[in-house]
N, C-alpha and C. Protein backbone atom coordinates (compact mmCIF):
# COMPACT_ATOMS: atom_id res chain seq x y z
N UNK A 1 -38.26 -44.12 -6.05
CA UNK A 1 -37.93 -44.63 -7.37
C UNK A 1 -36.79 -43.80 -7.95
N UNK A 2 -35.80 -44.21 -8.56
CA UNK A 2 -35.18 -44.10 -9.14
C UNK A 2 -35.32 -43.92 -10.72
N UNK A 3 -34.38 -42.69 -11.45
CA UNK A 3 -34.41 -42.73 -13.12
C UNK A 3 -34.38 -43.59 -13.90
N UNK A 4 -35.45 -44.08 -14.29
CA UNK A 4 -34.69 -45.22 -15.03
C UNK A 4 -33.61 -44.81 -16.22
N UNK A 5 -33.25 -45.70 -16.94
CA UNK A 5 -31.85 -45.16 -17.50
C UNK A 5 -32.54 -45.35 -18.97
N UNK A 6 -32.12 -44.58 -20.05
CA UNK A 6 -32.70 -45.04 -21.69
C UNK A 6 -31.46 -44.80 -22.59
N UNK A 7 -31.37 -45.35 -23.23
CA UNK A 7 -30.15 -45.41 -23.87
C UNK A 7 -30.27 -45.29 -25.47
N UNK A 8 -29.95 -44.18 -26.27
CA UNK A 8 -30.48 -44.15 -27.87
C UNK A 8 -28.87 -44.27 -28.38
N UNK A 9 -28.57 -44.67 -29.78
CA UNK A 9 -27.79 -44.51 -30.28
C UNK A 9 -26.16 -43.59 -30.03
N UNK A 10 -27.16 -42.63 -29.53
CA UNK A 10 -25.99 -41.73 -29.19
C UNK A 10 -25.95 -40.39 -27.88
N UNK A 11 -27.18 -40.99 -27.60
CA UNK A 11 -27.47 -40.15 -25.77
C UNK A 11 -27.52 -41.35 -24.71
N UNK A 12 -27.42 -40.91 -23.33
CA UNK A 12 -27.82 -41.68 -22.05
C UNK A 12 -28.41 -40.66 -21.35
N UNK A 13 -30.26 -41.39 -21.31
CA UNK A 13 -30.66 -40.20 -20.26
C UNK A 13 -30.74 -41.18 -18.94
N UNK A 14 -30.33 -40.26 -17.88
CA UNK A 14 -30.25 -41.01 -16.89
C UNK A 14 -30.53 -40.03 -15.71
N UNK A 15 -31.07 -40.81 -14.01
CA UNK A 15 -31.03 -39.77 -13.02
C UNK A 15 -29.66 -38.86 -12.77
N UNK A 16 -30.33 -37.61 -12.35
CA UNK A 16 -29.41 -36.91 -12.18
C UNK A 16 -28.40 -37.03 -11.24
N UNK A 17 -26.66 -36.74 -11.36
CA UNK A 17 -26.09 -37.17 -9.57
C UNK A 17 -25.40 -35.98 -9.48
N UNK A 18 -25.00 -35.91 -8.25
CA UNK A 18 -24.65 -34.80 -7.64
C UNK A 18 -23.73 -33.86 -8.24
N UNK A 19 -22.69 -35.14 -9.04
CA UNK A 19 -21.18 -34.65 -10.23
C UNK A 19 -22.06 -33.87 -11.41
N UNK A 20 -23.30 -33.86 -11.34
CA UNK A 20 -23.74 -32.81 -12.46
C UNK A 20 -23.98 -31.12 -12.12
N UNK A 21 -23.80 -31.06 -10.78
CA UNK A 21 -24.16 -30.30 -10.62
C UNK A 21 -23.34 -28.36 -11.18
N UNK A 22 -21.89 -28.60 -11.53
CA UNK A 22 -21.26 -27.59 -12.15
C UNK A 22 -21.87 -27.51 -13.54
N UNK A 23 -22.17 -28.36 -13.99
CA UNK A 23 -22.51 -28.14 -15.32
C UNK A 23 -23.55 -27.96 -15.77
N UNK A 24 -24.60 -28.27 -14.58
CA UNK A 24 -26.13 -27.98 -14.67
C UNK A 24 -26.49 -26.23 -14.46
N UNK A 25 -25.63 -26.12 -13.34
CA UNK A 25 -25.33 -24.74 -13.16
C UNK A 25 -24.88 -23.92 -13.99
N UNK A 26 -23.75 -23.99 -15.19
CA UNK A 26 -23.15 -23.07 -16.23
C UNK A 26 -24.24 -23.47 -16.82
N UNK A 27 -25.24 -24.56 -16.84
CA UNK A 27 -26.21 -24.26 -18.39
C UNK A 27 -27.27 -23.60 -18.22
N UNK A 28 -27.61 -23.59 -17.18
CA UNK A 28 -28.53 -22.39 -16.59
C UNK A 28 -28.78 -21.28 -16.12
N UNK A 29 -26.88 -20.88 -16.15
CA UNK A 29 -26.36 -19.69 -16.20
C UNK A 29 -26.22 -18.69 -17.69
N UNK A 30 -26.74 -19.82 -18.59
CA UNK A 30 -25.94 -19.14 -19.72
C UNK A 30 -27.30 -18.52 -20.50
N UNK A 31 -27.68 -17.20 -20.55
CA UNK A 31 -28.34 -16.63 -21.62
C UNK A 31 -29.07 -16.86 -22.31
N UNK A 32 -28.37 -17.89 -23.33
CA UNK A 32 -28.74 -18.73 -24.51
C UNK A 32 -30.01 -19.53 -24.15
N UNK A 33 -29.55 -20.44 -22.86
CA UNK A 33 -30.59 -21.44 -22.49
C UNK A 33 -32.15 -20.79 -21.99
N UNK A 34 -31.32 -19.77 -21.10
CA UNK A 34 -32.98 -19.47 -20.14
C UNK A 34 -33.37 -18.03 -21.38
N UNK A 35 -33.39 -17.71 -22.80
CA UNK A 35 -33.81 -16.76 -23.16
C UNK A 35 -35.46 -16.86 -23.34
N UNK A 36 -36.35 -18.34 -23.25
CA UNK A 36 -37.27 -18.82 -23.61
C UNK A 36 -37.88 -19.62 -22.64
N UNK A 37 -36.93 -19.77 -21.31
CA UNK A 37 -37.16 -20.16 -19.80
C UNK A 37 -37.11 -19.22 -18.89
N UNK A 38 -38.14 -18.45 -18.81
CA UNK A 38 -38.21 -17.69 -17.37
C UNK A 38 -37.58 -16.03 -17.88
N UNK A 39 -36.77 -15.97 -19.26
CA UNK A 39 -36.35 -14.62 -19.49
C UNK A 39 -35.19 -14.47 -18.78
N UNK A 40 -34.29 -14.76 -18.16
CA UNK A 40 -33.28 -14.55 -16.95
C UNK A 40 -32.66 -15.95 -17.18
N UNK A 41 -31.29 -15.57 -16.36
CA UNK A 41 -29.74 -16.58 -15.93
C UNK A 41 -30.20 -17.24 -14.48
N UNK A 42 -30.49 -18.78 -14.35
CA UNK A 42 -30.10 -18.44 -13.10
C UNK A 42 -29.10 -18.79 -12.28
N UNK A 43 -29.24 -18.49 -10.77
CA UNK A 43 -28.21 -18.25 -10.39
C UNK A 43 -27.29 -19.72 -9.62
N UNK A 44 -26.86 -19.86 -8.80
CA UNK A 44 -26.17 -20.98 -8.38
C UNK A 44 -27.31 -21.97 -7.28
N UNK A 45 -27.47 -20.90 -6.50
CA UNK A 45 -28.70 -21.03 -5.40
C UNK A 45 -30.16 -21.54 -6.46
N UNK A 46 -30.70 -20.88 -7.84
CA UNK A 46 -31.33 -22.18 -8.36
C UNK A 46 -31.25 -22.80 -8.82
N UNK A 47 -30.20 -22.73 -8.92
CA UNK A 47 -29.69 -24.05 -10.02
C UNK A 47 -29.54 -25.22 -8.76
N UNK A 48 -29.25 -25.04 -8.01
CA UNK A 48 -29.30 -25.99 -6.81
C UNK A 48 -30.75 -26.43 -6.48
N UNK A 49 -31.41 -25.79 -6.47
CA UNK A 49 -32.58 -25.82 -6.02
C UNK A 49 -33.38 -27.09 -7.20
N UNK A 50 -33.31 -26.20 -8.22
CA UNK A 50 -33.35 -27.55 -9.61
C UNK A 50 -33.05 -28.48 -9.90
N UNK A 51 -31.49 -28.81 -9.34
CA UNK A 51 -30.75 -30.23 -9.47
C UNK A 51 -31.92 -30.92 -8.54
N UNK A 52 -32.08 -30.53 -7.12
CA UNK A 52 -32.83 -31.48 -6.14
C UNK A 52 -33.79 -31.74 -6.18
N UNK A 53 -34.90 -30.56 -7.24
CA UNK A 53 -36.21 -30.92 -7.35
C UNK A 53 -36.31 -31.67 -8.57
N UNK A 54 -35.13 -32.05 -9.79
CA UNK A 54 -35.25 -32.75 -10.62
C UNK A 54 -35.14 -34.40 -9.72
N UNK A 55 -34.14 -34.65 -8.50
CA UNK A 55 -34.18 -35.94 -7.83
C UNK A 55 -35.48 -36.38 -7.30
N UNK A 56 -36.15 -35.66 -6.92
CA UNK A 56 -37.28 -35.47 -5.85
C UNK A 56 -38.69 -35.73 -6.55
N UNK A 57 -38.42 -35.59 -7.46
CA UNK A 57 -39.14 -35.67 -8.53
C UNK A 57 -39.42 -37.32 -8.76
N UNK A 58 -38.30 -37.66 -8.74
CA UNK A 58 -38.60 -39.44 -9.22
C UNK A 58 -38.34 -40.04 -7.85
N UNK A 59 -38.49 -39.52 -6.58
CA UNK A 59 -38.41 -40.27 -5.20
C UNK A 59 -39.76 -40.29 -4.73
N UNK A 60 -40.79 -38.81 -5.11
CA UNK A 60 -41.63 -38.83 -4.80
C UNK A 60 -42.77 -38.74 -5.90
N UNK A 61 -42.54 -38.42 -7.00
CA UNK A 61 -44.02 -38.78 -7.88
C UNK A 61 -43.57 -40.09 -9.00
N UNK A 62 -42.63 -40.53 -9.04
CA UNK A 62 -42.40 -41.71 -10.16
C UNK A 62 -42.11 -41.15 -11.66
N UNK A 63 -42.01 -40.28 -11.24
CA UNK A 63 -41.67 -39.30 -12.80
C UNK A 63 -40.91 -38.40 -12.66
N UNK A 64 -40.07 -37.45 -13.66
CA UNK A 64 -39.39 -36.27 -13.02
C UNK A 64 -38.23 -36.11 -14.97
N UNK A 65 -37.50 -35.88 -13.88
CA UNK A 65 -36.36 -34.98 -15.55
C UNK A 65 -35.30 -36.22 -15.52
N UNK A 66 -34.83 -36.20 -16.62
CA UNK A 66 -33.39 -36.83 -16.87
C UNK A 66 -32.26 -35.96 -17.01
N UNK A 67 -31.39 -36.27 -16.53
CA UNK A 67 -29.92 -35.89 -17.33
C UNK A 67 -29.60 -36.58 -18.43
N UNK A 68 -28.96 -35.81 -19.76
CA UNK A 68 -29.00 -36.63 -20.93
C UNK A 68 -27.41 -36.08 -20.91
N UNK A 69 -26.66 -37.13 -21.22
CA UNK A 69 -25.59 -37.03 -22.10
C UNK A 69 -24.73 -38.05 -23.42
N UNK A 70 -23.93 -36.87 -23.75
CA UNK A 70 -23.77 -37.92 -25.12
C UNK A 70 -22.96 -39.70 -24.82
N UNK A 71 -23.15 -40.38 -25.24
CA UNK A 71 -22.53 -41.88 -25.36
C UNK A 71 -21.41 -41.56 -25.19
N UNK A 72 -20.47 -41.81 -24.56
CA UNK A 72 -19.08 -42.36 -24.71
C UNK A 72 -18.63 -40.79 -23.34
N UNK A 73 -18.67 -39.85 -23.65
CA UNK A 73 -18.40 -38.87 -23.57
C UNK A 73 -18.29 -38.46 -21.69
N UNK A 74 -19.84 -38.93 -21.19
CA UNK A 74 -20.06 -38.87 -19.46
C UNK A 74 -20.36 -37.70 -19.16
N UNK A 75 -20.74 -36.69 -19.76
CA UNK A 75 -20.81 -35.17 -19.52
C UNK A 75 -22.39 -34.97 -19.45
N UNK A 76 -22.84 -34.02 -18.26
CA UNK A 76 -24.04 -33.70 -18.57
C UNK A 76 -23.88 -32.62 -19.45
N UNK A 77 -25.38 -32.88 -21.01
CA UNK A 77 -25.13 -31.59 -21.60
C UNK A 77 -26.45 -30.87 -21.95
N UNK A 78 -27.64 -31.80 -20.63
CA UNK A 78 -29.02 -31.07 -20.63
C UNK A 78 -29.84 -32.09 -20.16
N UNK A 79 -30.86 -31.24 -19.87
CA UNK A 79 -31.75 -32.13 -19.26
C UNK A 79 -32.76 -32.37 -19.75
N UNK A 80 -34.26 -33.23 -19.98
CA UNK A 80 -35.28 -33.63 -20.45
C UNK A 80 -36.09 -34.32 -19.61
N UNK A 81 -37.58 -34.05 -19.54
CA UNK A 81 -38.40 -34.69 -18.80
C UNK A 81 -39.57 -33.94 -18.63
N UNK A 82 -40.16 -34.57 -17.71
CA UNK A 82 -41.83 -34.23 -16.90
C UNK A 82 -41.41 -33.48 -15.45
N UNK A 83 -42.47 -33.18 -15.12
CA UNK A 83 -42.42 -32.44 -13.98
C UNK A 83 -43.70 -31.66 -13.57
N UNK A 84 -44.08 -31.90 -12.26
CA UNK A 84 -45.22 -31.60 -11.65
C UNK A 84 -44.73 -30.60 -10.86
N UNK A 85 -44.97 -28.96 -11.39
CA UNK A 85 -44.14 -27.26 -11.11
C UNK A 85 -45.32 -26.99 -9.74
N UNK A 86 -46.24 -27.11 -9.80
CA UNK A 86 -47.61 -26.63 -8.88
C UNK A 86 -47.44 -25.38 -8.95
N UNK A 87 -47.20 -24.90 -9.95
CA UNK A 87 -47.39 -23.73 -11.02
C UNK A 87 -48.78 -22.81 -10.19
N UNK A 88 -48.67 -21.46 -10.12
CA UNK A 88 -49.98 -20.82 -10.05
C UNK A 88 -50.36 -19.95 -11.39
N UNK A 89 -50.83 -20.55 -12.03
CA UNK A 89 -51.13 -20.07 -13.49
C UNK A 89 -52.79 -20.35 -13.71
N UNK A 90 -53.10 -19.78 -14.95
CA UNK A 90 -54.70 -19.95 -15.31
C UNK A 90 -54.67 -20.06 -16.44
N UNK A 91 -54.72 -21.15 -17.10
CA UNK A 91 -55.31 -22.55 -16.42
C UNK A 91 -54.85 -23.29 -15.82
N UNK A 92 -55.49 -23.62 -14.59
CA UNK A 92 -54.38 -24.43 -14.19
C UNK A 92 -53.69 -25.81 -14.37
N UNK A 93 -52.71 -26.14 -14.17
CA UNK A 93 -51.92 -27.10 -14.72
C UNK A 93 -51.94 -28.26 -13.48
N UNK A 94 -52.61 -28.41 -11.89
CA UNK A 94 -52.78 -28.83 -10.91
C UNK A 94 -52.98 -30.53 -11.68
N UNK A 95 -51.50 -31.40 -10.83
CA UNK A 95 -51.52 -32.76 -11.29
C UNK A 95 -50.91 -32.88 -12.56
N UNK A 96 -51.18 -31.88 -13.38
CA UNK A 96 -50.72 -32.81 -14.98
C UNK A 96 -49.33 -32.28 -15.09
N UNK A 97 -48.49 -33.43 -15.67
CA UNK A 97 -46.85 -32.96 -15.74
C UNK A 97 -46.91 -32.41 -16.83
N UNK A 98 -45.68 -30.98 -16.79
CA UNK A 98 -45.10 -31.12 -17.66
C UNK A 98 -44.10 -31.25 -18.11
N UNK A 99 -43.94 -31.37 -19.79
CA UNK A 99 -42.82 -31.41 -20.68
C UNK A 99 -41.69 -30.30 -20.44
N UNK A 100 -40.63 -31.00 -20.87
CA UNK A 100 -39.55 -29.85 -20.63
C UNK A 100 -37.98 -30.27 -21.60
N UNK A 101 -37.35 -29.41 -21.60
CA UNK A 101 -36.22 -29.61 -22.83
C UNK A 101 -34.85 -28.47 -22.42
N UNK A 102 -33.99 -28.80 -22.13
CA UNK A 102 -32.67 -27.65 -22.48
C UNK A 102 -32.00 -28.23 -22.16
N UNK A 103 -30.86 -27.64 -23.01
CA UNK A 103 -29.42 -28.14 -23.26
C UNK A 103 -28.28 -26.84 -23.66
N UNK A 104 -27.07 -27.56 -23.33
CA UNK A 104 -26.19 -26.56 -23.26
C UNK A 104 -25.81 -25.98 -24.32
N UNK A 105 -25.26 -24.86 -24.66
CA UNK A 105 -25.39 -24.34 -26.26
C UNK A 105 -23.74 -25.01 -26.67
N UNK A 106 -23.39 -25.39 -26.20
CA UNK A 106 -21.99 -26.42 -26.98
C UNK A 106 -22.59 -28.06 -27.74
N UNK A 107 -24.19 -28.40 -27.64
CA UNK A 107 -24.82 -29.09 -27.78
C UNK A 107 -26.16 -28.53 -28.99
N UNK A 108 -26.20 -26.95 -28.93
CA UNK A 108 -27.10 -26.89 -29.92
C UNK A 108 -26.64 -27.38 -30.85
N UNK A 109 -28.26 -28.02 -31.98
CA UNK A 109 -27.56 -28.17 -33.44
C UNK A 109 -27.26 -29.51 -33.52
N UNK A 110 -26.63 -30.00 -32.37
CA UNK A 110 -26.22 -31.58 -32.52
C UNK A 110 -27.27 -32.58 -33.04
C-alpha cells in the first residue's frame, strides 16, 4: 500500500520519495528538531534508515508517516504519522502505533 495523499488548505501530506531525502536529513540533523526526539542530531546513515522505514511502513503494515509539505511550494518541511517502533520499553507499546510530529525549524510557528 501506498500513502494515501490528504490535502488541507495549505499542506500536502503525502508518501515519502526518494527527492526527500536531503531535506529529511538536514531536519534531523538540526538540534532544534531532535532536542525532544532521542536528545541527539542524527546522522545521514539514520536519517536513511528513517526515510525507508517511514516507506516500509505503508508497504507492510497499511499505516506509517507522511511527508507534509506546504501547497504550492513541493518542499518537504516534516513529517507526521503512526508507526509501529517495536520499541523495548515498559510498558510495552507491542502492536499499538504510534503518533509522531517534526518539522523543520524554517516551518516552526507556521
Amino acid at each position: 500500500m501506498n500513502a494515501p495523499v490528504i490535502e488541507t488548505e495549505r499542506l500536502i501530506l503525502r508518501g515519502h520519495r526518494l527527492d526527500d531525502f536531503a531535506t529529511l536529513a538536514a531536519m534531523w540533523a538540526d538540534p532544534l528538531v531532535t532536542r525532544f526526539i532521542g536528545g541527539r542530531a542524527s546522522t545521514r546513515e539514520e536519517s536513511w534508515a528513517r526515510l525507508t522505514r517511514y516507506v516500509g511502513h505503508w508497504a507492510l503494515l497499511g499505516f506509517g508517516y507522511w511527508a507534509v509539505e506546504v501547497k504550492g511550494e513541493g518542499r518537504h518541511i516534516g513529517d507526521v504519522g503512526f508507526a509501529d517502533w517495536k520499541r523495548d520499553i515498559v510498558p510495552s507499546l507491542d502492536g499499538l502505533p504510534e503518533s509522531g510530529r517534526a518539522c523543520a525549524p524554517p516551518a516552526h510557528g507556521r
